[in-house]
N, C-alpha and C. Protein backbone atom coordinates (compact mmCIF):
# COMPACT_ATOMS: atom_id res chain seq x y z
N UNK A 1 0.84 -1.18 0.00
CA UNK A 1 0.00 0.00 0.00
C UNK A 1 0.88 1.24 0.00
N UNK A 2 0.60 2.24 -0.87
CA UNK A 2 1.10 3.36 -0.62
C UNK A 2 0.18 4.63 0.03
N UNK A 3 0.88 5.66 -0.01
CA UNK A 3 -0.24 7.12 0.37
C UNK A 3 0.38 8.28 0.01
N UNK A 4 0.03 9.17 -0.39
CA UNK A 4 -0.02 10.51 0.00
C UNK A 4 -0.81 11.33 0.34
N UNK A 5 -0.53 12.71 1.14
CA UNK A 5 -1.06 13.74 1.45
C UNK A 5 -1.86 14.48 0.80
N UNK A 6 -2.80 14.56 0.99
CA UNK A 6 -3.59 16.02 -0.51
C UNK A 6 -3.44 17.29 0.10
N UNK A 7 -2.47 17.91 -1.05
CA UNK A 7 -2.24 19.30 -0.76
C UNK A 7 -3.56 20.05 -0.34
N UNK A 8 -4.51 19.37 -1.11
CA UNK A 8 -6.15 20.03 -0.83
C UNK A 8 -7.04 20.68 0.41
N UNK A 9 -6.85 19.27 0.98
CA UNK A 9 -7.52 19.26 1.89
C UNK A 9 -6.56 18.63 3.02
N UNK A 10 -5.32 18.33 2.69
CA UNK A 10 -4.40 18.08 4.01
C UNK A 10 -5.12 16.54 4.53
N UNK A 11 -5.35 15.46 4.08
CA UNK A 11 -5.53 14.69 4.75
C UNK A 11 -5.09 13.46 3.81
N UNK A 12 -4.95 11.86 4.47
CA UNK A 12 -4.03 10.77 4.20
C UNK A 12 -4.71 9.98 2.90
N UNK A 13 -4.34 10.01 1.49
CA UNK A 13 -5.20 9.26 0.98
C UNK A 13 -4.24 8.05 0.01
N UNK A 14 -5.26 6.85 0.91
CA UNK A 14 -4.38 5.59 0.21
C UNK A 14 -4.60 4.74 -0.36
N UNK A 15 -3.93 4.41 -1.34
CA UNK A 15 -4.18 3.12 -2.48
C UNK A 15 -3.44 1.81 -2.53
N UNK A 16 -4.31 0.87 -2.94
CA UNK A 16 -3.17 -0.74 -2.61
C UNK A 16 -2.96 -0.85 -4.00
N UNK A 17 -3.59 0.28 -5.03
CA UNK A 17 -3.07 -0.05 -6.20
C UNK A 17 -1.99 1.13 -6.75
N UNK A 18 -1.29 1.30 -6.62
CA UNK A 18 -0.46 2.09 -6.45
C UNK A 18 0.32 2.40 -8.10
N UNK A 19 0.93 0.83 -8.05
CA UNK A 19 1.68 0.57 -9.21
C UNK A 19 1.10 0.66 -10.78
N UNK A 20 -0.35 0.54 -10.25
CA UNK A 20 -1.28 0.60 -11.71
C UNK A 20 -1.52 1.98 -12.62
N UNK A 21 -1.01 1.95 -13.61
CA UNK A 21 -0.91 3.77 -13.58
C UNK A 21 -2.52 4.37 -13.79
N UNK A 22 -2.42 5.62 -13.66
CA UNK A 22 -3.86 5.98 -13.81
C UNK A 22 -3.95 7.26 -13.22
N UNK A 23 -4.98 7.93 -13.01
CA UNK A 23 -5.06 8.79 -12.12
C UNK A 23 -5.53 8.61 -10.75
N UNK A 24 -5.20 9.53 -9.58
CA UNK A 24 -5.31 8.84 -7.99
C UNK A 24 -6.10 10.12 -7.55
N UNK A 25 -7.53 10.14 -7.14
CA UNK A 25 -8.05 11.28 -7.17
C UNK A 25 -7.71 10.90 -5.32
N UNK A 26 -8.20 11.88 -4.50
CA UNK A 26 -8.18 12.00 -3.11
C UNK A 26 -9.35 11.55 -2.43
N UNK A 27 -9.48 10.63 -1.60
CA UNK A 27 -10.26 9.67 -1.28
C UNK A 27 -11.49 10.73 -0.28
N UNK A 28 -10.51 11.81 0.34
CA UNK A 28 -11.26 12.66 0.70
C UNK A 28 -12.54 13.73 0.23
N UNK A 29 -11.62 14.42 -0.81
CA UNK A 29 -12.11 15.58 -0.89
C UNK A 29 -12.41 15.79 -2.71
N UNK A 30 -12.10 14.11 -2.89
CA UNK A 30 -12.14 14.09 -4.88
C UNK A 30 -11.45 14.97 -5.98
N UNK A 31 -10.09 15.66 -5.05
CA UNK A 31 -9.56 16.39 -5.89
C UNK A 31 -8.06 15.58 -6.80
N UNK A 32 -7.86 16.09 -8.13
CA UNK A 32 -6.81 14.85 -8.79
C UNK A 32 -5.69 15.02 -7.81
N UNK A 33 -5.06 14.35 -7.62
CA UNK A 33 -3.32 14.10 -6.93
C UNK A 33 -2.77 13.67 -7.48
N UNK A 34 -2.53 13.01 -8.52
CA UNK A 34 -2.05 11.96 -9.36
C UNK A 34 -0.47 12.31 -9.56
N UNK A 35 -0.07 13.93 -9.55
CA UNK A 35 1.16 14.64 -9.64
C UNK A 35 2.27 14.66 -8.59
N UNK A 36 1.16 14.38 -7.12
CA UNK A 36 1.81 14.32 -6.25
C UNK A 36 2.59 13.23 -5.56
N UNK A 37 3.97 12.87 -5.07
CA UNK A 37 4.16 11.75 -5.04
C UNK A 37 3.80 11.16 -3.74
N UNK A 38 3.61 9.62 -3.80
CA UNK A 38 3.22 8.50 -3.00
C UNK A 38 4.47 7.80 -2.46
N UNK A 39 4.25 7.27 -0.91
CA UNK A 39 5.66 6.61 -0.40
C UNK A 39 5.05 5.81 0.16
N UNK A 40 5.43 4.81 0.30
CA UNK A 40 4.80 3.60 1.13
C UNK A 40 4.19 3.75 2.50
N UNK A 41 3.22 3.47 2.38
CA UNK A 41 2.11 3.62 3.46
C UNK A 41 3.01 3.53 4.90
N UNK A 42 3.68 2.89 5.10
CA UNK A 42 4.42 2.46 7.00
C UNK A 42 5.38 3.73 7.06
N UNK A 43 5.95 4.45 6.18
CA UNK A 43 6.53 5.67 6.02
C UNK A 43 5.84 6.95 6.45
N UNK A 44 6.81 7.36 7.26
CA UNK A 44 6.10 8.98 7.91
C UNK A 44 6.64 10.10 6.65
N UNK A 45 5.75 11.29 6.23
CA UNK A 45 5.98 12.19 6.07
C UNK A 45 7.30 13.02 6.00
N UNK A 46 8.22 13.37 5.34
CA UNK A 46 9.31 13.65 5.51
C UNK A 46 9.30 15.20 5.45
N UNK A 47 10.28 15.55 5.85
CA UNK A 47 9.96 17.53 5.70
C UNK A 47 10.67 18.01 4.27
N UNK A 48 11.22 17.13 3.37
CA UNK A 48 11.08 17.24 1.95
C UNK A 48 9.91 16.83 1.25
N UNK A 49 9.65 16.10 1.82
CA UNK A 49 8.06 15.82 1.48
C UNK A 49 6.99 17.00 1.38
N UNK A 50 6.70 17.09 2.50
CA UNK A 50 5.92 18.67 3.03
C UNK A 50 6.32 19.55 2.25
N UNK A 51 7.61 20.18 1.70
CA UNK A 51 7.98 21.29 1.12
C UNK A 51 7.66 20.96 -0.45
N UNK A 52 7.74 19.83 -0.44
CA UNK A 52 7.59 19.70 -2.17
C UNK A 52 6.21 19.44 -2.41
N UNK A 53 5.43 19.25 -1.44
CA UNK A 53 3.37 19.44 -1.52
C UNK A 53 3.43 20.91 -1.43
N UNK A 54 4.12 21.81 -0.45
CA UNK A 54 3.51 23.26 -1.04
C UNK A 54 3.88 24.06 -2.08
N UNK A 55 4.94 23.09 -2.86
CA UNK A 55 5.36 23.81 -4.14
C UNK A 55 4.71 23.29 -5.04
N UNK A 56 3.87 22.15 -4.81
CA UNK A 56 3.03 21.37 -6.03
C UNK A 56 1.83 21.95 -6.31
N UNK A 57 1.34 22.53 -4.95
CA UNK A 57 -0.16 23.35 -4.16
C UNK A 57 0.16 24.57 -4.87
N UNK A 58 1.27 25.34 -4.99
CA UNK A 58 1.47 26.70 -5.34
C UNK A 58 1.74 26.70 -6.90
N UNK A 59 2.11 25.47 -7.71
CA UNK A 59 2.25 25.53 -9.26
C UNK A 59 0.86 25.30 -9.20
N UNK A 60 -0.10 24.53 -8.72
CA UNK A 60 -1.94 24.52 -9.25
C UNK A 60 -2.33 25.57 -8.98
N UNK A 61 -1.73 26.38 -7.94
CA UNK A 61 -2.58 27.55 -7.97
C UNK A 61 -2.35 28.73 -9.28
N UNK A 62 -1.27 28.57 -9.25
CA UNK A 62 -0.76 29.13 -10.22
C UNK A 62 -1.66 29.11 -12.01
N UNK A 63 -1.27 27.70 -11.90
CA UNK A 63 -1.79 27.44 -13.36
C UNK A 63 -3.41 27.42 -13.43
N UNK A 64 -3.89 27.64 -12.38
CA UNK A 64 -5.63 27.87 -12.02
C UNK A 64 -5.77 29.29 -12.18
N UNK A 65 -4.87 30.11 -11.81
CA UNK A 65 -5.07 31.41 -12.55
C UNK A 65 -5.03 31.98 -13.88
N UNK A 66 -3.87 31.16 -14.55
CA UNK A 66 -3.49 31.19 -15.74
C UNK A 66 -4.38 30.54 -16.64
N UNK A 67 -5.47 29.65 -16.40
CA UNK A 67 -6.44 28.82 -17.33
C UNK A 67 -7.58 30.10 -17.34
N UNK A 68 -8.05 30.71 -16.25
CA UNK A 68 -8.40 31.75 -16.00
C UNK A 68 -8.69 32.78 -16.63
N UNK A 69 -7.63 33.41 -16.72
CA UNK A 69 -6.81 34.40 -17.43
C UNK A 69 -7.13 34.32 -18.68
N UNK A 70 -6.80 32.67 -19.25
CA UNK A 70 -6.57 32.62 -20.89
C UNK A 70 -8.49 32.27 -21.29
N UNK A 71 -9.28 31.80 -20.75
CA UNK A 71 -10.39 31.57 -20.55
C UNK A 71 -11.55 32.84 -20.76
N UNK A 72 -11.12 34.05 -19.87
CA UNK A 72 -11.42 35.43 -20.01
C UNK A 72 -11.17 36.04 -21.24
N UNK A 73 -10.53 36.09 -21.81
CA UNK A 73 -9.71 36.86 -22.99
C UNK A 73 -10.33 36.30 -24.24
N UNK A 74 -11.19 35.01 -24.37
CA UNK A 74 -11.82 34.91 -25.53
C UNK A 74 -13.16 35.40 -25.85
């Protein structure tokens, strides 16, 4: 089993299918994660970990403005 964190909604979401590719929406809050990476479930959180979810959180926000942006203009 693996897991990761959703930048989303901050909570644990885990899959026993891990290896199967696809998309991995958040068990919580149904938002995609699929970008974000997964470490084996018995594994704690690392504080490279953490830093590289709020830089993943801050490129979606990003590019959520920018779809935005280009969305408006037509």
């Amino acid at each position: 089993m693996h897991k990761k964190l959703c930048c989303h909604c901050l909570k644990i979401s885990v899959s026993a299918d891990y290896l199967i590719p696809g998309e991995w929406q958040c068990t919580h809050c149904g938002r995609d994660i699929t970008d974000i990476p997964a470490i084996p479930y018995h594994e704690e959180f690392s504080k490279e970990y953490l830093m590289r979810l709020t830089t993943y959180k801050q490129e979606t926000k990003d590019e959520t403005k920018e779809t935005a942006l280009d969305s408006s203009s037509v």
